[in-house]
PDB file of N, CA and C in Angstrom:
ATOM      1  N   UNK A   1     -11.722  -0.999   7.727  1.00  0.00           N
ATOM      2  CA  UNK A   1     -11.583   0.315   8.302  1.00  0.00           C
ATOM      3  C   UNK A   1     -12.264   1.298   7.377  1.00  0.00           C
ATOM      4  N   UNK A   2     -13.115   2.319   8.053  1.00  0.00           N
ATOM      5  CA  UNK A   2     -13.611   3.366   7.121  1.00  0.00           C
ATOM      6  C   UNK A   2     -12.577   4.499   6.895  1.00  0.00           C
ATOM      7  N   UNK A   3     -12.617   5.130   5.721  1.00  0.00           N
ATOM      8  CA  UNK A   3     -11.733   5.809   4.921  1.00  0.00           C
ATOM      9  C   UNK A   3     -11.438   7.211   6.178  1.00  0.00           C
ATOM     10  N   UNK A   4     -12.521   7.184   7.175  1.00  0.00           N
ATOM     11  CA  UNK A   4     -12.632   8.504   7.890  1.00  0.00           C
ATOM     12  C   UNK A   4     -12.038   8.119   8.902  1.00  0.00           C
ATOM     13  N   UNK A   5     -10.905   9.109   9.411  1.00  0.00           N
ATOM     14  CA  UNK A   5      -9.537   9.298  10.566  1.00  0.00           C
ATOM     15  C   UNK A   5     -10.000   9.748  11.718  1.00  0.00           C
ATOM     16  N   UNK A   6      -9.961   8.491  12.550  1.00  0.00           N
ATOM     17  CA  UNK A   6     -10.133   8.969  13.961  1.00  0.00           C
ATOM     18  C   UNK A   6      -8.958   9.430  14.455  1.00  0.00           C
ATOM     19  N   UNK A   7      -9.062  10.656  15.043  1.00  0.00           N
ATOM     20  CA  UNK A   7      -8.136  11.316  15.690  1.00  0.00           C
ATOM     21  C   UNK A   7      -7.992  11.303  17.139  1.00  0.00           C
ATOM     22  N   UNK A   8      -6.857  10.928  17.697  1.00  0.00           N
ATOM     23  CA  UNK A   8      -6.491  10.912  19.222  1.00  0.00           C
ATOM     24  C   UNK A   8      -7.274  11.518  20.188  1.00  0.00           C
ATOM     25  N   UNK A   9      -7.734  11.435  21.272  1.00  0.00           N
ATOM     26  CA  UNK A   9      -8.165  12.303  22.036  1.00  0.00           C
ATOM     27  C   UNK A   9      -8.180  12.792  23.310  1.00  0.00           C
ATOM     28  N   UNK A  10      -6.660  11.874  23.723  1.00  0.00           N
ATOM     29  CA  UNK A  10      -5.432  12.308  24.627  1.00  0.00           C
ATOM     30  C   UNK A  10      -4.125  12.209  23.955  1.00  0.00           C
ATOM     31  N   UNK A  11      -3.320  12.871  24.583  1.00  0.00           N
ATOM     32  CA  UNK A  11      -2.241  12.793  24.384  1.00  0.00           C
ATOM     33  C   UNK A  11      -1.397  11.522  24.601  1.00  0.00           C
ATOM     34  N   UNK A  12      -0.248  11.193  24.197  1.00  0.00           N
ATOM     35  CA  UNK A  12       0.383  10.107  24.520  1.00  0.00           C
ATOM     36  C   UNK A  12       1.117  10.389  25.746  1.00  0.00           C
ATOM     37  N   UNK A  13       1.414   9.231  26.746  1.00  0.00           N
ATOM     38  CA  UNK A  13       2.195   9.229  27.757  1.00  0.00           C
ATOM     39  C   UNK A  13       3.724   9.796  27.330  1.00  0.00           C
ATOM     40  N   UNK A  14       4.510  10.213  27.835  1.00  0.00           N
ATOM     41  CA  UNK A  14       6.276  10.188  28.347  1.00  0.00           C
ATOM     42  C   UNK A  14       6.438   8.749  27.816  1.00  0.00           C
ATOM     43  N   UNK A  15       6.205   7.952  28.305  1.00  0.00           N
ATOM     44  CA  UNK A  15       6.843   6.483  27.803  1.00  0.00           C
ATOM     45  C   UNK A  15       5.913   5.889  26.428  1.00  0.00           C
ATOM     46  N   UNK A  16       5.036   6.168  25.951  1.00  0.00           N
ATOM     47  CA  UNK A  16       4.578   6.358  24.722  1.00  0.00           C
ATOM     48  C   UNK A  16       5.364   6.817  24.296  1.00  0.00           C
ATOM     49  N   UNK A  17       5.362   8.331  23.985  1.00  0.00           N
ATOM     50  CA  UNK A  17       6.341   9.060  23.417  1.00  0.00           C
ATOM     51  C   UNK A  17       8.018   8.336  23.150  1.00  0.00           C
ATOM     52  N   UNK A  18       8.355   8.001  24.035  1.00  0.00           N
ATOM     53  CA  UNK A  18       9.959   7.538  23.943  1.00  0.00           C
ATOM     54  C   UNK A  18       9.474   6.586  23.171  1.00  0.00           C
ATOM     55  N   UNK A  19       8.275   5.745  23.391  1.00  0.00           N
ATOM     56  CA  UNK A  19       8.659   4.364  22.484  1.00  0.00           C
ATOM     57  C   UNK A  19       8.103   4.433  20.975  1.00  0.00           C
ATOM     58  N   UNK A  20       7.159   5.720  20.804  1.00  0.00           N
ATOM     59  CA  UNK A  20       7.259   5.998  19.167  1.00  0.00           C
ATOM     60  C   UNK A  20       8.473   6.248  18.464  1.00  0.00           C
ATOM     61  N   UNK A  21       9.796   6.667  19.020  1.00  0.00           N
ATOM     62  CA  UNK A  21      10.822   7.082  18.874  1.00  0.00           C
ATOM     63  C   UNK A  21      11.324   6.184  18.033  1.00  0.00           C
ATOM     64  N   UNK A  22      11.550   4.603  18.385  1.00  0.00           N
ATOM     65  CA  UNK A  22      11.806   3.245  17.661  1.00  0.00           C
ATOM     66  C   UNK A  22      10.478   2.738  17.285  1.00  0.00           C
ATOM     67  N   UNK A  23       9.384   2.761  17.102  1.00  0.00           N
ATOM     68  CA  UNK A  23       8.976   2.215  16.470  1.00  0.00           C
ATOM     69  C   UNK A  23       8.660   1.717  15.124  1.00  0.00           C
ATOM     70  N   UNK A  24       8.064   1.025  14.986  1.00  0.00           N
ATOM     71  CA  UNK A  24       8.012   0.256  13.549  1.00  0.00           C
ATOM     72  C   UNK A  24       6.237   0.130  13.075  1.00  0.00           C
ATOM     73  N   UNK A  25       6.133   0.029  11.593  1.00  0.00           N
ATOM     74  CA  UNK A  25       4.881   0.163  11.024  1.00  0.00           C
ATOM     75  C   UNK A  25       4.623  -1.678  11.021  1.00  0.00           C
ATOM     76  N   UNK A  26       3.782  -2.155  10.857  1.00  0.00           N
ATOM     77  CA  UNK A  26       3.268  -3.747  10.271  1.00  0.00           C
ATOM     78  C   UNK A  26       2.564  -3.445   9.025  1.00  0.00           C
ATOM     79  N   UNK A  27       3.488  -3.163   7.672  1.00  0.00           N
ATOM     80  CA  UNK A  27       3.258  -2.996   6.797  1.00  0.00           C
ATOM     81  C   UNK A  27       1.706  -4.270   6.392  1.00  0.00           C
ATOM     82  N   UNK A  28       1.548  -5.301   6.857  1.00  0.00           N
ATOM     83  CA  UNK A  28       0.500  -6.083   6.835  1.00  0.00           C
ATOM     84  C   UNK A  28      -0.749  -5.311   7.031  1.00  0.00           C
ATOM     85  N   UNK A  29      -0.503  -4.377   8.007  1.00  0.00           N
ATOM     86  CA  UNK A  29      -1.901  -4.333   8.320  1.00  0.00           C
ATOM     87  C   UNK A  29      -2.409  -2.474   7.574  1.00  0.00           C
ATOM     88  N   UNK A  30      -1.930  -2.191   6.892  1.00  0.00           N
ATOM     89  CA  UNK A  30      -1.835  -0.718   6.380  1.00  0.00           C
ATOM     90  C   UNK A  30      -2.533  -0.828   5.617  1.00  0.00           C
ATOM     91  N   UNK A  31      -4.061  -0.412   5.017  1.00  0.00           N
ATOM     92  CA  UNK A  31      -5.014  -0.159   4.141  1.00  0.00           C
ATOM     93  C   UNK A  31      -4.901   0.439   3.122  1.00  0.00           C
ATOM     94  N   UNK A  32      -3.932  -0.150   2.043  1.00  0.00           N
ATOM     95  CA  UNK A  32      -3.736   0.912   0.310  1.00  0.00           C
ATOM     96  C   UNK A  32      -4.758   0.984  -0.358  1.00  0.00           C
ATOM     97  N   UNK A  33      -5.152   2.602  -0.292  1.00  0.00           N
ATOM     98  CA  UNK A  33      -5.960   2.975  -1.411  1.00  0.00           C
ATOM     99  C   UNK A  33      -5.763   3.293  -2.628  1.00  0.00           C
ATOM    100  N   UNK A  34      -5.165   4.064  -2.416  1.00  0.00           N
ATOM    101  CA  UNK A  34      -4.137   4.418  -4.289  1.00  0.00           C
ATOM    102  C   UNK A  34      -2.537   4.187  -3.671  1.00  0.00           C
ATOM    103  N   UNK A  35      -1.673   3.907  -4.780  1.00  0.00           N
ATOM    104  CA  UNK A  35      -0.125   3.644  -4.652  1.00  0.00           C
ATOM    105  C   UNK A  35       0.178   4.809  -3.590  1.00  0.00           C
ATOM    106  N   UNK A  36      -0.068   5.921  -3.902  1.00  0.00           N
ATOM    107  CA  UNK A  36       0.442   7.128  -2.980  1.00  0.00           C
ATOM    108  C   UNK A  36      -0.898   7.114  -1.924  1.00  0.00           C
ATOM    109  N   UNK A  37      -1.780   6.695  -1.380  1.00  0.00           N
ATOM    110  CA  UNK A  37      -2.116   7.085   0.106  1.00  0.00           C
ATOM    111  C   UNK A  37      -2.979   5.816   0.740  1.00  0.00           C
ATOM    112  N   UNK A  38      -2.521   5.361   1.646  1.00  0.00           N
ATOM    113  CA  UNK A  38      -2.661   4.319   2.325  1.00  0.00           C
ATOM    114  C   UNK A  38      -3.693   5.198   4.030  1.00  0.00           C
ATOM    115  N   UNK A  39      -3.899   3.788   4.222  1.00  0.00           N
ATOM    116  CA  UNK A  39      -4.294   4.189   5.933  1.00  0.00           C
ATOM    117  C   UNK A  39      -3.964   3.554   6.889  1.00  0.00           C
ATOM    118  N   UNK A  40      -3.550   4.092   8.135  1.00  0.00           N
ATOM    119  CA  UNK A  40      -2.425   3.325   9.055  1.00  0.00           C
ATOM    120  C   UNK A  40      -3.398   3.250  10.569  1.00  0.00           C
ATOM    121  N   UNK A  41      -4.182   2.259  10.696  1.00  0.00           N
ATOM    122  CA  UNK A  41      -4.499   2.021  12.063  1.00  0.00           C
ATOM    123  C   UNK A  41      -3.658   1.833  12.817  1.00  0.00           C
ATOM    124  N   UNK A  42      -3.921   2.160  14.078  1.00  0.00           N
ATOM    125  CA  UNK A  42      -3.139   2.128  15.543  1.00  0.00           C
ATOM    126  C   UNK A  42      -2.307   0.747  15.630  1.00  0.00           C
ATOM    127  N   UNK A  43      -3.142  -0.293  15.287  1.00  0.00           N
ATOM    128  CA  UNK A  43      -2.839  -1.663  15.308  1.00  0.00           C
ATOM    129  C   UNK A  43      -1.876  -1.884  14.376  1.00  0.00           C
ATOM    130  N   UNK A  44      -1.156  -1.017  13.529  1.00  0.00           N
ATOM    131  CA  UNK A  44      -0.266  -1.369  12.857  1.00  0.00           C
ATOM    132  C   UNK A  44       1.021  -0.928  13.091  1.00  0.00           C
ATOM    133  N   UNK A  45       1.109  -0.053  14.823  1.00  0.00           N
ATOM    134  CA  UNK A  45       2.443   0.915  14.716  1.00  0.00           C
ATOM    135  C   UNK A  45       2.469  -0.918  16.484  1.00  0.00           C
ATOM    136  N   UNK A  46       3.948  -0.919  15.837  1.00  0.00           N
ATOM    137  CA  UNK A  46       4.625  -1.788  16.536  1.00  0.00           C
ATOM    138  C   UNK A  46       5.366  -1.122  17.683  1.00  0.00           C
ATOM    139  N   UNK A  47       5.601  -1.180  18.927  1.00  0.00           N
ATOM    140  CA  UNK A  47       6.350  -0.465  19.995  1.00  0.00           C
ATOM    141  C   UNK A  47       6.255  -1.265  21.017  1.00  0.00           C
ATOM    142  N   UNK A  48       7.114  -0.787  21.990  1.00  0.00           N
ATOM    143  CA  UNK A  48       7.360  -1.468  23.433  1.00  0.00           C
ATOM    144  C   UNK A  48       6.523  -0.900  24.173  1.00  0.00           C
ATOM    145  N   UNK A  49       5.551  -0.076  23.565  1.00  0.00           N
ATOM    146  CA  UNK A  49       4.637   0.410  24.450  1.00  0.00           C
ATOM    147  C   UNK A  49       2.879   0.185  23.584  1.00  0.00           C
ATOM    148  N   UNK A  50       1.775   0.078  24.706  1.00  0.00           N
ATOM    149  CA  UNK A  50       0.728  -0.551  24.063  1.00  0.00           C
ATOM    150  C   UNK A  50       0.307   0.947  23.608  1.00  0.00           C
ATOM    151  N   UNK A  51      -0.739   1.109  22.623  1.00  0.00           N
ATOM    152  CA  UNK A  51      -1.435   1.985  22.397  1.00  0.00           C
ATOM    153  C   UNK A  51      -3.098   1.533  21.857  1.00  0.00           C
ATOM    154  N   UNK A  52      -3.673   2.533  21.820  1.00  0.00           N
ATOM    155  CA  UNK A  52      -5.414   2.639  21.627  1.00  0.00           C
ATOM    156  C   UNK A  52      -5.495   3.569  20.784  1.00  0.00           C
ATOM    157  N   UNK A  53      -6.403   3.420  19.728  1.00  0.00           N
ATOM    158  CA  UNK A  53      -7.266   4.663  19.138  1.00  0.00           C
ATOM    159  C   UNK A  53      -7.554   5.926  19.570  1.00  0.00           C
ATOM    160  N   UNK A  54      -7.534   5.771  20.843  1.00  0.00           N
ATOM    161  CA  UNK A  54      -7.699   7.127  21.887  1.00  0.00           C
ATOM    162  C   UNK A  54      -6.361   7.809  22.340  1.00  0.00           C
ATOM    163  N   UNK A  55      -5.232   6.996  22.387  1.00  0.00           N
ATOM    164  CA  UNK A  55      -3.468   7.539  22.128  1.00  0.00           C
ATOM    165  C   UNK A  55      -3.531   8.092  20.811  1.00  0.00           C
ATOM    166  N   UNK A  56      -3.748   7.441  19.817  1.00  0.00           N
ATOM    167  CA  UNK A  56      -2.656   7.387  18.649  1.00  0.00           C
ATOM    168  C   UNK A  56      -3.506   8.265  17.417  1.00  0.00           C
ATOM    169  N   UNK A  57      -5.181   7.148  17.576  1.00  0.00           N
ATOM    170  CA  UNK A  57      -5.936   7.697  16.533  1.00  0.00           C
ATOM    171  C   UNK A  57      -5.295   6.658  15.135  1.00  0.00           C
ATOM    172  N   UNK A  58      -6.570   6.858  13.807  1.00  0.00           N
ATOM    173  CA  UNK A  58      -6.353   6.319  12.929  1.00  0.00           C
ATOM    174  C   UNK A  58      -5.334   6.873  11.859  1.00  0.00           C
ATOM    175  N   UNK A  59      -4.785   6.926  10.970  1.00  0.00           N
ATOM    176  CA  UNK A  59      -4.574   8.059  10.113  1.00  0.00           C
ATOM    177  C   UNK A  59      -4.546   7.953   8.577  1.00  0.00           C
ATOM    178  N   UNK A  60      -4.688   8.962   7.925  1.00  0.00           N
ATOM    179  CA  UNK A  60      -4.549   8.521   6.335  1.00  0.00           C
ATOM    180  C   UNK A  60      -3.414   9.647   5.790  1.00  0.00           C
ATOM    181  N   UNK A  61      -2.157   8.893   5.420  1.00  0.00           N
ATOM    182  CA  UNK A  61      -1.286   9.262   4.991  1.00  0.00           C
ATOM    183  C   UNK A  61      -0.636   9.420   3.073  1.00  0.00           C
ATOM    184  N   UNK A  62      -0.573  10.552   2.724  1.00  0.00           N
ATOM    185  CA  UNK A  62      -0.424  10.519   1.115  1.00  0.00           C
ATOM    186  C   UNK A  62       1.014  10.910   1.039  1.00  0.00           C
ATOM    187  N   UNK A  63       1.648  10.300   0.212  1.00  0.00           N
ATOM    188  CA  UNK A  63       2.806  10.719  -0.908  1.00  0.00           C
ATOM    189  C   UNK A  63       2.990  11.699  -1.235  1.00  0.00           C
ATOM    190  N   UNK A  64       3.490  13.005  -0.845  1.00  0.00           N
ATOM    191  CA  UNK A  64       3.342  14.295  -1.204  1.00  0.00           C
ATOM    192  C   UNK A  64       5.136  14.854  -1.533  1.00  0.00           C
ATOM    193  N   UNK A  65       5.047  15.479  -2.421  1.00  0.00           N
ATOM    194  CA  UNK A  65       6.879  15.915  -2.590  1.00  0.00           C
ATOM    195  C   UNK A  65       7.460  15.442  -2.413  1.00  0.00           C
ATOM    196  N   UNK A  66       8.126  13.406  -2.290  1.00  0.00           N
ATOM    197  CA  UNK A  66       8.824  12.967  -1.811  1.00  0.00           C
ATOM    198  C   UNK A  66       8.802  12.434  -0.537  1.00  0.00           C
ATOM    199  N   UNK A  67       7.709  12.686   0.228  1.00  0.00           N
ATOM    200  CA  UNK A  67       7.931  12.285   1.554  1.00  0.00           C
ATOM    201  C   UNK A  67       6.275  11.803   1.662  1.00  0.00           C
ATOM    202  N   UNK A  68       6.067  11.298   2.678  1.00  0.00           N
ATOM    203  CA  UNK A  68       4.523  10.435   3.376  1.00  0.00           C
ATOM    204  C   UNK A  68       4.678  11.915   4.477  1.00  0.00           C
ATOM    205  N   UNK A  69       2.672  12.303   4.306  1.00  0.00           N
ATOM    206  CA  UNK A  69       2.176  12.993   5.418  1.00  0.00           C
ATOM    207  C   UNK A  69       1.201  12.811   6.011  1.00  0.00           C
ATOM    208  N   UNK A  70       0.727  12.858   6.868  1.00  0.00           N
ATOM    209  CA  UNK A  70      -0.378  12.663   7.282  1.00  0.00           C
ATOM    210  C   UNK A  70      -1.529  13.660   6.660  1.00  0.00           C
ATOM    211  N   UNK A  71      -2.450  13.071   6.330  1.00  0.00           N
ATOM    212  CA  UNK A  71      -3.551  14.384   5.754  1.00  0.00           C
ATOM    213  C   UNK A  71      -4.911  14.123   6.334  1.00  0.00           C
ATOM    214  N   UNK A  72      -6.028  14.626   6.123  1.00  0.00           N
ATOM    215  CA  UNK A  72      -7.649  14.366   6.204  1.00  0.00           C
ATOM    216  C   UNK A  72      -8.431  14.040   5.130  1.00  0.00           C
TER     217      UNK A  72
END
């Protein structure tokens, strides 16, 4: 995966939505760059509902104050 975040370019469905609610990461497939910021392809968020690059988008998330954010 390249370091650069594709971003969604619809929205997620109603039943998307509910099923990000429970979902789960596949820590397997998450791209660590440094200890604090990793990158989370689509293919790694687990749900009862399918998603695409074009739902979800790629993202690169850092360690910031205690908590994971999404950044650019």
């Amino acid at each position: 995966m390249s370091p650069r975040t594709e971003k969604p370019s619809a929205a997620p469905s109603p039943a998307q939505k509910k099923a990000l609610q429970t979902a789960t990461v596949d820590p397997k497939r998450l791209v660590v760059r440094t200890p604090d910021k990793i990158e989370m392809p689509v293919q790694a968020v687990r749900s009862s509902a399918a998603f695409s690059e074009s739902d979800l988008g790629n993202y690169t998330l850092e360690y910031l104050k205690n908590d994971w954010y999404i950044t650019d």
